[in-house]
N, C-alpha and C. Protein backbone atom coordinates (compact mmCIF):
# COMPACT_ATOMS: atom_id res chain seq x y z
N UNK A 1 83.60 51.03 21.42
CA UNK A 1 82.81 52.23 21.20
C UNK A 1 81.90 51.96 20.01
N UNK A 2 81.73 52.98 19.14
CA UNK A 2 80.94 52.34 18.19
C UNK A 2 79.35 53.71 18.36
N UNK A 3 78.94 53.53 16.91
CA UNK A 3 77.33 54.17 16.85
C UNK A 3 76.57 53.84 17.97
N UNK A 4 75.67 54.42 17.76
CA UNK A 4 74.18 54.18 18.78
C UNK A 4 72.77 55.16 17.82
N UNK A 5 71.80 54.58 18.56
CA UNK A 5 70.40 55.09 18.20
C UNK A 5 69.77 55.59 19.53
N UNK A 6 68.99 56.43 18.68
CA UNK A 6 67.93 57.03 20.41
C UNK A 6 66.66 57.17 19.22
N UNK A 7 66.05 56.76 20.54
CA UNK A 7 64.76 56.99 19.74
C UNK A 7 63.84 58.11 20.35
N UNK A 8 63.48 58.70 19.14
CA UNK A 8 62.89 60.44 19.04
C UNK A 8 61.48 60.37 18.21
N UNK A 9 60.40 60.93 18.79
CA UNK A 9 59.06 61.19 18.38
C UNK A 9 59.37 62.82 17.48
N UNK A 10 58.57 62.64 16.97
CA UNK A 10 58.58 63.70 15.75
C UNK A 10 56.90 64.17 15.58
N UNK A 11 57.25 65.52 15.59
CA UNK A 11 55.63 65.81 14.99
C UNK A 11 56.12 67.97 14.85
N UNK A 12 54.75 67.89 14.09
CA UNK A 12 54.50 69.59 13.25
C UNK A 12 54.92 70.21 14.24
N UNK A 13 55.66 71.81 14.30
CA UNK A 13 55.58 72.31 15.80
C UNK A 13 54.13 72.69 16.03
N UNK A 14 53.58 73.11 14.78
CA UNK A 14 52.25 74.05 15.62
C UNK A 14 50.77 72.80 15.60
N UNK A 15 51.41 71.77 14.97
CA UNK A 15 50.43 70.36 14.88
C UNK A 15 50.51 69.35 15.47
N UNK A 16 50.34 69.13 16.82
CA UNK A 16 51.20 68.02 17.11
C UNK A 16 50.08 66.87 17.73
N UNK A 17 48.77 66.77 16.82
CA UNK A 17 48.39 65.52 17.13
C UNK A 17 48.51 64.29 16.28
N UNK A 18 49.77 64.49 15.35
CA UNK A 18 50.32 63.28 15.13
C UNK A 18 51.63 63.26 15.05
N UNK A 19 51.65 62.19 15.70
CA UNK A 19 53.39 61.86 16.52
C UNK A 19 53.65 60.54 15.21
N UNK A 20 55.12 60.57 15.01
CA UNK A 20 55.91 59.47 14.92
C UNK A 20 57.37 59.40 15.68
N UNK A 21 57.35 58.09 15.98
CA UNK A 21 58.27 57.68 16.78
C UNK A 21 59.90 57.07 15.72
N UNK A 22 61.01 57.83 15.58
CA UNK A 22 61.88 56.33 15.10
C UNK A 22 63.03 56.63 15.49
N UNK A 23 63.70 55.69 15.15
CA UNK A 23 65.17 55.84 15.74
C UNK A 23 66.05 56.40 15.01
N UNK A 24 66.63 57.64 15.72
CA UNK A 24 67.77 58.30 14.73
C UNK A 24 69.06 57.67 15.64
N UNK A 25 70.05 57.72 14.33
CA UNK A 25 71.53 57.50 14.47
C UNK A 25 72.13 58.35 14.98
N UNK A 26 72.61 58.69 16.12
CA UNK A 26 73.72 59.65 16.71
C UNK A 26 75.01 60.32 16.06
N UNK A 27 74.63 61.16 15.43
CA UNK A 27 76.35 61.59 14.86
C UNK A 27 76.32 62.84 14.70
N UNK A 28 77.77 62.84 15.57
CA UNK A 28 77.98 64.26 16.02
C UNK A 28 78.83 64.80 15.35
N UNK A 29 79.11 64.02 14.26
CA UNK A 29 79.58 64.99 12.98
C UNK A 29 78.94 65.53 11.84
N UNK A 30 77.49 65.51 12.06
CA UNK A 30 76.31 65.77 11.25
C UNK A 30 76.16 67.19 11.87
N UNK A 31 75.84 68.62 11.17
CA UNK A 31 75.53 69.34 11.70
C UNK A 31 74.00 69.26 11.87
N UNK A 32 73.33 68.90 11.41
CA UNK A 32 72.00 69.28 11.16
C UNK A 32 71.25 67.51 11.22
N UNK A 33 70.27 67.71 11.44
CA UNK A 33 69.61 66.10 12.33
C UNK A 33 68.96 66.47 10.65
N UNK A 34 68.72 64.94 10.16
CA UNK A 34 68.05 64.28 9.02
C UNK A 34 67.08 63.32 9.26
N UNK A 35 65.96 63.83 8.48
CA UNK A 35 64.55 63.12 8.61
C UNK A 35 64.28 62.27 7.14
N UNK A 36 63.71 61.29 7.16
CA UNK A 36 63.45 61.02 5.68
C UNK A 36 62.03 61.80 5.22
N UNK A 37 61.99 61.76 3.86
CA UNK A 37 60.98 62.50 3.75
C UNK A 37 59.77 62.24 3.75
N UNK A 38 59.63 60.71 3.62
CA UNK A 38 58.36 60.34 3.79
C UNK A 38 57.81 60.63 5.49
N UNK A 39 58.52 60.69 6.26
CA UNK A 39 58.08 61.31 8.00
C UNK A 39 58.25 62.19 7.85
N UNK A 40 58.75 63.57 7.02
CA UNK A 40 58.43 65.02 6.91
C UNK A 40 56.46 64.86 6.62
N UNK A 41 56.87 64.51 4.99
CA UNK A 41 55.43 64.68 4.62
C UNK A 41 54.11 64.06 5.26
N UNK A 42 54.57 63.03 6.29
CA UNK A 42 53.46 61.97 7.08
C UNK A 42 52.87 63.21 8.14
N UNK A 43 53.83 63.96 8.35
CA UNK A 43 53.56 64.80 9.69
C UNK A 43 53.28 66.78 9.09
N UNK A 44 53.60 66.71 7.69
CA UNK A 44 52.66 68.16 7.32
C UNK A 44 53.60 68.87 7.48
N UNK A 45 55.44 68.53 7.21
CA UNK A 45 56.24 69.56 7.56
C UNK A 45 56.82 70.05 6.23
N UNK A 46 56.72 71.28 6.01
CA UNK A 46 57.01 72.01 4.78
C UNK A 46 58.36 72.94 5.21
N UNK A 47 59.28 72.80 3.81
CA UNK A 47 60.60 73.19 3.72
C UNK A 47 60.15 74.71 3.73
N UNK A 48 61.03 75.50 4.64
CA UNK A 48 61.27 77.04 4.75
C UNK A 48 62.14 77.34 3.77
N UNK A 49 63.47 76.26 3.48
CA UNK A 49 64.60 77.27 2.88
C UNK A 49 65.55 76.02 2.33
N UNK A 50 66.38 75.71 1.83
CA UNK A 50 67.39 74.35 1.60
C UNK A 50 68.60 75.07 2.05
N UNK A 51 69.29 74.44 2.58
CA UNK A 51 70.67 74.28 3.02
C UNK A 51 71.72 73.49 2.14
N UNK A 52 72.81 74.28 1.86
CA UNK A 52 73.99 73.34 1.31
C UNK A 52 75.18 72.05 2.28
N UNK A 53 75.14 71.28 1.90
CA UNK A 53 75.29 70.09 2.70
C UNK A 53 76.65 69.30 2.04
N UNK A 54 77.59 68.66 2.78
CA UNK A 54 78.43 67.62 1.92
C UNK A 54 78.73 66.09 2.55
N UNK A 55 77.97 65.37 1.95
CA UNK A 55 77.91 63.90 2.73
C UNK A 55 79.64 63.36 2.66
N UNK A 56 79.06 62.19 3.56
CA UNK A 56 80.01 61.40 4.39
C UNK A 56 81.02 61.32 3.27
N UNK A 57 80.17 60.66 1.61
CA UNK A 57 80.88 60.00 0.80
C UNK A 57 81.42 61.21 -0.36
N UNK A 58 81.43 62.51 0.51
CA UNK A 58 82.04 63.76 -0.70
C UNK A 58 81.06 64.43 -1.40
N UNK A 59 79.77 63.74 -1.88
CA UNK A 59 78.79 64.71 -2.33
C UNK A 59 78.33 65.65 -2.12
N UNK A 60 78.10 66.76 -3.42
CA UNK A 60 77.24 68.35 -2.15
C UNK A 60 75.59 68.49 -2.63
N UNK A 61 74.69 68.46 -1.63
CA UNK A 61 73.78 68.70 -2.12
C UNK A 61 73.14 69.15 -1.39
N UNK A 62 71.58 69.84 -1.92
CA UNK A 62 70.97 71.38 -1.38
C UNK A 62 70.01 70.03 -0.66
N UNK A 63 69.66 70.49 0.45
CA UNK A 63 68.56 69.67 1.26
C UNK A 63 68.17 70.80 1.65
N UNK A 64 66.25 70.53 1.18
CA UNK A 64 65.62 71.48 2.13
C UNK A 64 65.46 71.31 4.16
N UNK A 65 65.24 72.56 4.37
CA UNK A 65 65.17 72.78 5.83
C UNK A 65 63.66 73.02 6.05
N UNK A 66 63.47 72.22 7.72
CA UNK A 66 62.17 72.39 8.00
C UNK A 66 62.31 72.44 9.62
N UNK A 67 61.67 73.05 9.95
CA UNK A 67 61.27 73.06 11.66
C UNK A 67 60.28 72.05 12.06
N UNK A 68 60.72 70.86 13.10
CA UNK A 68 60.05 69.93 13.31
C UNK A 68 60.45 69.86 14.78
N UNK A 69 59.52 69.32 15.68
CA UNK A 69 59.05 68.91 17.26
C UNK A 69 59.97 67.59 17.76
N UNK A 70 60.88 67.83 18.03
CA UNK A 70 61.62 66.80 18.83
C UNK A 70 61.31 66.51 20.29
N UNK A 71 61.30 65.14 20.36
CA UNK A 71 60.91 64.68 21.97
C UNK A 71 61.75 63.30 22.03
N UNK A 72 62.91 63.57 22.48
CA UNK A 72 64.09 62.32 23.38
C UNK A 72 63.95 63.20 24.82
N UNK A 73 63.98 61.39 25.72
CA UNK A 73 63.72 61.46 26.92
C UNK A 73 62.85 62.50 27.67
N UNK A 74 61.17 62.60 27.35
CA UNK A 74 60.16 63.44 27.50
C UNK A 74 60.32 64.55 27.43
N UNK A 75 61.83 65.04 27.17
CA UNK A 75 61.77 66.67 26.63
C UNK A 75 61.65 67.52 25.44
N UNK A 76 60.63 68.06 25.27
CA UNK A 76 60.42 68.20 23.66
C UNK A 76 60.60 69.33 23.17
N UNK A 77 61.62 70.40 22.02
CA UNK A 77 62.12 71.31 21.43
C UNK A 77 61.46 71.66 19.97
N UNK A 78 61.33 72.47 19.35
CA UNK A 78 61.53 72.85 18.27
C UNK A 78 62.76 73.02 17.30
N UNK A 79 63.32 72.27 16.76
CA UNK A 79 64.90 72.91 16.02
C UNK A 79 64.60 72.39 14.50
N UNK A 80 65.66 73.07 13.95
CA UNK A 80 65.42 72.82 12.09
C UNK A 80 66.45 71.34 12.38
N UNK A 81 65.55 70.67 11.05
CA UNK A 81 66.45 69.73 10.53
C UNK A 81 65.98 69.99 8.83
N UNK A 82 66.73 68.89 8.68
CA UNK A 82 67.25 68.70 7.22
C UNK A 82 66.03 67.15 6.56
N UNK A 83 65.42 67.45 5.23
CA UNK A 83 64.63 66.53 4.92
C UNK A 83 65.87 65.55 4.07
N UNK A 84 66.11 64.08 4.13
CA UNK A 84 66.46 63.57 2.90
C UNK A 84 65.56 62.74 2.12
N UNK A 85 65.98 61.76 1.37
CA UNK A 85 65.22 60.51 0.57
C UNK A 85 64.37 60.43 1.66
N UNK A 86 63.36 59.34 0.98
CA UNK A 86 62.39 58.76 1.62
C UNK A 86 63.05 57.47 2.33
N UNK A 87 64.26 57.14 1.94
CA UNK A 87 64.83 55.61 2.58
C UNK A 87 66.06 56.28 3.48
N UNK A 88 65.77 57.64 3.86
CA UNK A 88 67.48 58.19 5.05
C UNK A 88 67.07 57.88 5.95
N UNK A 89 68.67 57.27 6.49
CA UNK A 89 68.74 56.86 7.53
C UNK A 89 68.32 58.09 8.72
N UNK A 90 67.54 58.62 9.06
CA UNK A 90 67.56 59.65 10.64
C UNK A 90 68.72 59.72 11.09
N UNK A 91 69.46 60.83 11.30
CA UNK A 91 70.28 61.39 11.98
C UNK A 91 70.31 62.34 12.72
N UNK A 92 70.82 62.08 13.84
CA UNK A 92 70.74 63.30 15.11
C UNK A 92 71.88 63.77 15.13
N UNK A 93 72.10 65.27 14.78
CA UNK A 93 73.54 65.82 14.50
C UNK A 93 73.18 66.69 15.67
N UNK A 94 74.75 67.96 15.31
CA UNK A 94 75.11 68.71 16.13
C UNK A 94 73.99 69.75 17.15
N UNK A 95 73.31 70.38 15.84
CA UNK A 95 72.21 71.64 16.50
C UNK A 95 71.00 70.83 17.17
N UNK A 96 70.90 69.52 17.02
CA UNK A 96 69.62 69.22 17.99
C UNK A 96 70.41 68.50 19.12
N UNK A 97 71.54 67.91 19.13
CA UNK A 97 72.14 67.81 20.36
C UNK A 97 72.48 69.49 21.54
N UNK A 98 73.10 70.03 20.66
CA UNK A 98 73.32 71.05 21.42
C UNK A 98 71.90 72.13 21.97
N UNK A 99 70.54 72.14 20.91
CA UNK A 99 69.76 72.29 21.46
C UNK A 99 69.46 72.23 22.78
N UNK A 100 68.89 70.79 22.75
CA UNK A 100 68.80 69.66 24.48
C UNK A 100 69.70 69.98 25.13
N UNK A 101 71.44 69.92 25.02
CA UNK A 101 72.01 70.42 26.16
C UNK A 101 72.29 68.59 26.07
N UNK A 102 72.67 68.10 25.00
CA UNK A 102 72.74 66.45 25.31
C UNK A 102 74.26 66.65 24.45
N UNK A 103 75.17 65.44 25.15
CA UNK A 103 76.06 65.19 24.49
C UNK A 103 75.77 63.89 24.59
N UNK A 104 76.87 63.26 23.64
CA UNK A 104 76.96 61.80 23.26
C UNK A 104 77.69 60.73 24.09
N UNK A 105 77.89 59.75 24.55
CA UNK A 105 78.62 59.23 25.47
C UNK A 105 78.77 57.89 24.46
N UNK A 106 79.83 57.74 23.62
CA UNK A 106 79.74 56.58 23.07
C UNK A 106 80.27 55.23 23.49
N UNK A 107 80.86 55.41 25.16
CA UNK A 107 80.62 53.80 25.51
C UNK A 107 79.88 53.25 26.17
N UNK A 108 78.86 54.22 27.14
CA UNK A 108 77.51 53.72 27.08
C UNK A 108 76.81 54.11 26.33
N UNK A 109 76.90 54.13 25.27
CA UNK A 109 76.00 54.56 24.00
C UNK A 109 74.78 55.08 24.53
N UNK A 110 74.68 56.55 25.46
CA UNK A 110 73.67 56.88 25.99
C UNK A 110 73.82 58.99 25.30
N UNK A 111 72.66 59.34 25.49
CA UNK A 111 73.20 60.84 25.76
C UNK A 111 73.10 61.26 26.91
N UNK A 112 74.25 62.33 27.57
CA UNK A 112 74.26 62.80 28.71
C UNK A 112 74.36 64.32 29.00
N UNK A 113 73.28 64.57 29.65
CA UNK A 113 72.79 66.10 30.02
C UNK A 113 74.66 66.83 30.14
N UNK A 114 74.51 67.74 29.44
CA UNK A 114 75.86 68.82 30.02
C UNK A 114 75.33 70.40 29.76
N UNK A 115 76.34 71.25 30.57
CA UNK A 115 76.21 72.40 30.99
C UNK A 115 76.71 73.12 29.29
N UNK A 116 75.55 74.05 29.12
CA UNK A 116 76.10 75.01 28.30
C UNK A 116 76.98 76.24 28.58
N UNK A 117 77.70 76.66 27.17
CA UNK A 117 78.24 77.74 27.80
C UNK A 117 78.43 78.67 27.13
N UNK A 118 78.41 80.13 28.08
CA UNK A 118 78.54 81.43 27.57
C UNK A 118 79.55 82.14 27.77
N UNK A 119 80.34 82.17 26.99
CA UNK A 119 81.96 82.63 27.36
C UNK A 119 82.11 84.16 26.84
């Protein structure tokens, strides 16, 4: 088993004639998908609000939140993520998986369409 990457285009929601393309890390113990900030600011995306956060390695810290244009496998959403450093790794967490309606399949390291639900 093991990580995986997908690669996701990024751009403004209400700007979207400039795209960047990169590969975020899959982890579905991330609530919130992480952008670095130098591809926030490349693409004109300004923090609404910061969120309190606690990394892998125990730290807590306020990361601002921004609404940015996701497009894995030609389907493209609006959902908040989280800005970090200019050197973070991209991460695709919980709310932009569950967005899409994508779960994770980590031994074909693929994502796979599933049914939402309203209980």
């Amino acid at each position: 088993m093991g990580t995986f990457s997908v690669r996701v285009t990024l751009s403004h929601p209400e700007q979207r004639a400039s795209l960047l393309s990169l590969d975020f890390l899959v982890d579905t113990g991330a609530t919130w998908s992480l952008i670095p900030a130098d591809a926030a600011s490349s693409l004109g995306l300004v923090a609404i609000e910061t969120r309190p956060v606690r990394t892998a390695d125990g730290r807590r810290l306020e990361l601002p939140l921004v609404e940015a244009r996701f497009t894995i496998d030609g389907r493209s959403l609006t959902t908040p993520c989280l800005i970090g450093t200019a050197d973070a790794q991209p991460l695709l967490g919980a709310v932009t998986l569950e967005a899409f309606g994508f779960a994770a399949d980590p031994v074909q390291k693929i994502l796979v369409p599933v049914t939402g639900l309203l209980l």
